[in-house]
Protein backbone atom coordinates (compact mmCIF):
# COMPACT_ATOMS: atom_id res chain seq x y z
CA UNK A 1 -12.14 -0.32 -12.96
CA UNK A 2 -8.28 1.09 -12.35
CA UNK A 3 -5.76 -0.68 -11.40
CA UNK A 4 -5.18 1.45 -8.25
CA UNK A 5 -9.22 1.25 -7.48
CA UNK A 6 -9.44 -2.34 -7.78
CA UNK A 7 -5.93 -2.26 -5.59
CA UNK A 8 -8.18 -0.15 -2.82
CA UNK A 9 -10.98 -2.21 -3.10
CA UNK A 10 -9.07 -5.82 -2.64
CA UNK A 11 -7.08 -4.40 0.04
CA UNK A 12 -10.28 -2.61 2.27
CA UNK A 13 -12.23 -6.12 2.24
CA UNK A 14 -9.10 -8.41 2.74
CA UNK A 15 -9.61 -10.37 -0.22
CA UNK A 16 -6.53 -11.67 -0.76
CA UNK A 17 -7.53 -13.60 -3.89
CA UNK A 18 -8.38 -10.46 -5.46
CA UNK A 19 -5.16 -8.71 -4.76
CA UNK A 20 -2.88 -12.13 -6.32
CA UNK A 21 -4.67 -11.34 -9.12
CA UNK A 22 -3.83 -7.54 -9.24
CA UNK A 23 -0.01 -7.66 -7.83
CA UNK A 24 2.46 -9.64 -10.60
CA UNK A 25 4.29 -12.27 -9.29
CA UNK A 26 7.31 -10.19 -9.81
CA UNK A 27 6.25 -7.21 -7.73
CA UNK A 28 8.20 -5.24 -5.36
CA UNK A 29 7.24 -2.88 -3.09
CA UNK A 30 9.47 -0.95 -1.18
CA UNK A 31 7.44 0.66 1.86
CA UNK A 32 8.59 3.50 3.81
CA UNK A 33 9.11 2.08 6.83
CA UNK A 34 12.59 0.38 7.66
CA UNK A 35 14.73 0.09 4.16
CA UNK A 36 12.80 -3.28 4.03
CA UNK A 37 11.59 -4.57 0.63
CA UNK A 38 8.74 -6.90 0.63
CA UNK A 39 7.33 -9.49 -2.39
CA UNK A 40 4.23 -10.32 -3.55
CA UNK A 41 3.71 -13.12 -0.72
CA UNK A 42 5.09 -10.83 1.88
CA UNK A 43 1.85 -8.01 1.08
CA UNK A 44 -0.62 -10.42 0.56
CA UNK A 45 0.45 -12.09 3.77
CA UNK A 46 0.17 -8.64 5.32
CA UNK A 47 -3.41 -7.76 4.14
CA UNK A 48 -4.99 -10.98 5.29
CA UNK A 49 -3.14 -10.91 9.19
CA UNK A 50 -5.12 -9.01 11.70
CA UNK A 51 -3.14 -5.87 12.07
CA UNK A 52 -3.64 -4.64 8.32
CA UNK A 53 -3.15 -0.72 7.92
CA UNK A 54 -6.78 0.72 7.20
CA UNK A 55 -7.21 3.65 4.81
CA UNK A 56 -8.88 6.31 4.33
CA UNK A 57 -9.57 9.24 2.00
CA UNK A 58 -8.18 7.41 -0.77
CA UNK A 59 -7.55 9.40 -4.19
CA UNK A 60 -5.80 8.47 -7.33
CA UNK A 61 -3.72 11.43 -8.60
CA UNK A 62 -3.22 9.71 -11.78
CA UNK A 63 -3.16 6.87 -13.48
CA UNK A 64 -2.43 4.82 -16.84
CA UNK A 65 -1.60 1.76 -18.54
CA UNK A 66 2.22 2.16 -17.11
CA UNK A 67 1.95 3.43 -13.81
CA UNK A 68 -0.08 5.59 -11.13
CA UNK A 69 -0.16 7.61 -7.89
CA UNK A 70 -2.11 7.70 -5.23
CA UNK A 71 -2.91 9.19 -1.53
CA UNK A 72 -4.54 8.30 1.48
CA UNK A 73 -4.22 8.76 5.13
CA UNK A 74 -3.67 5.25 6.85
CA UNK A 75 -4.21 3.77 10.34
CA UNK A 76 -2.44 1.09 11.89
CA UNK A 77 -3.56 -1.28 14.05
CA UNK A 78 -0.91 -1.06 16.35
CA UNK A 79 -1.99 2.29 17.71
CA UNK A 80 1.04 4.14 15.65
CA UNK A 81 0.50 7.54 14.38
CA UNK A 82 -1.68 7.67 11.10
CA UNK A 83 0.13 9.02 8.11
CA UNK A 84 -0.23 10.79 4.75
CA UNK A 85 0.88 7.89 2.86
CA UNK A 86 1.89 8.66 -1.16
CA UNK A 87 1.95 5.87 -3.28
CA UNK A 88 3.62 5.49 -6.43
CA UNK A 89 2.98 2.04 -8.54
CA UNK A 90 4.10 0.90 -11.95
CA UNK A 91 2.29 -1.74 -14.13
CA UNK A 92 3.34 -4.58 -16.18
CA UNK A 93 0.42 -6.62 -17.63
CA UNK A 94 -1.96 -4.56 -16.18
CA UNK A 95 -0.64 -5.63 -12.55
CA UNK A 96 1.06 -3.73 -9.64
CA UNK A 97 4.86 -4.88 -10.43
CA UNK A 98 6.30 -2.12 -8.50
CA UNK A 99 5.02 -0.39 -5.44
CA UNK A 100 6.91 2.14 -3.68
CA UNK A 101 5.44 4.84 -0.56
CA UNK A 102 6.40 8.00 1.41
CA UNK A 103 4.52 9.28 4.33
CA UNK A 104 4.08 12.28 6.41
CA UNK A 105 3.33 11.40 10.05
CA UNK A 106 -0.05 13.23 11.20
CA UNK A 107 1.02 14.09 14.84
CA UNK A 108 4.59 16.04 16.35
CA UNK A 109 5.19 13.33 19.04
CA UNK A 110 5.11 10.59 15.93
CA UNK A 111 7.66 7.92 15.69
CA UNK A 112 8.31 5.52 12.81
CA UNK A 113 7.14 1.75 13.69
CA UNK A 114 9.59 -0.79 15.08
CA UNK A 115 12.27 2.66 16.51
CA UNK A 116 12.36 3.58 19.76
């Protein structure tokens, strides 16, 4: 199995043992929400709370040994907007060490979580 598809798989059940096992302990990911940059503890914290991002329509665009992109459309469990969310992921030791998105909000009245 991919990276990316095991990635997608872990994430969709909340398995958070499964995803410390696919994101090195190095990881980064910078999301596109915020400037923020979050950890390895700080995403798998995030995918086992209650208001994990569900996705949907997931492809990978391509992938090997090194690194891999991927698109979905995500919801949000805080009633934001959905997004086209593009992912792009390097890989050390056949692990997610670097994660970084962009997203295309999915409505005209959308507005970026945590702005007013």
């Amino acid at each position: 199995m991919s990276i990316i598809a095991a990635y997608n798989e872990a994430w969709e059940k909340g398995d958070v043992e499964a995803l410390a096992e696919i994101i090195h302990d190095d990881c980064v990911f910078n999301p596109h929400v915020g400037g923020i940059t979050m950890s390895k503890s700080d995403i798998l914290g995030f995918a086992g709370g209650d208001g994990t991002p569900r996705a949907e329509n997931e492809r990978i665009l391509f992938e090997n040994d090194e690194v891999g992109v991927a698109h979905s459309i995500v919801h949000f469990a805080n009633g934001s907007t959905s997004e086209a969310v593009m992912s792009f992921m390097r890989f050390k030791d056949g692990k997610i060490i670097l994660m970084e998105t962009g997203a295309t909000p999915l409505s005209d009245d959308y507005k970026l979580v945590g702005q007013e």
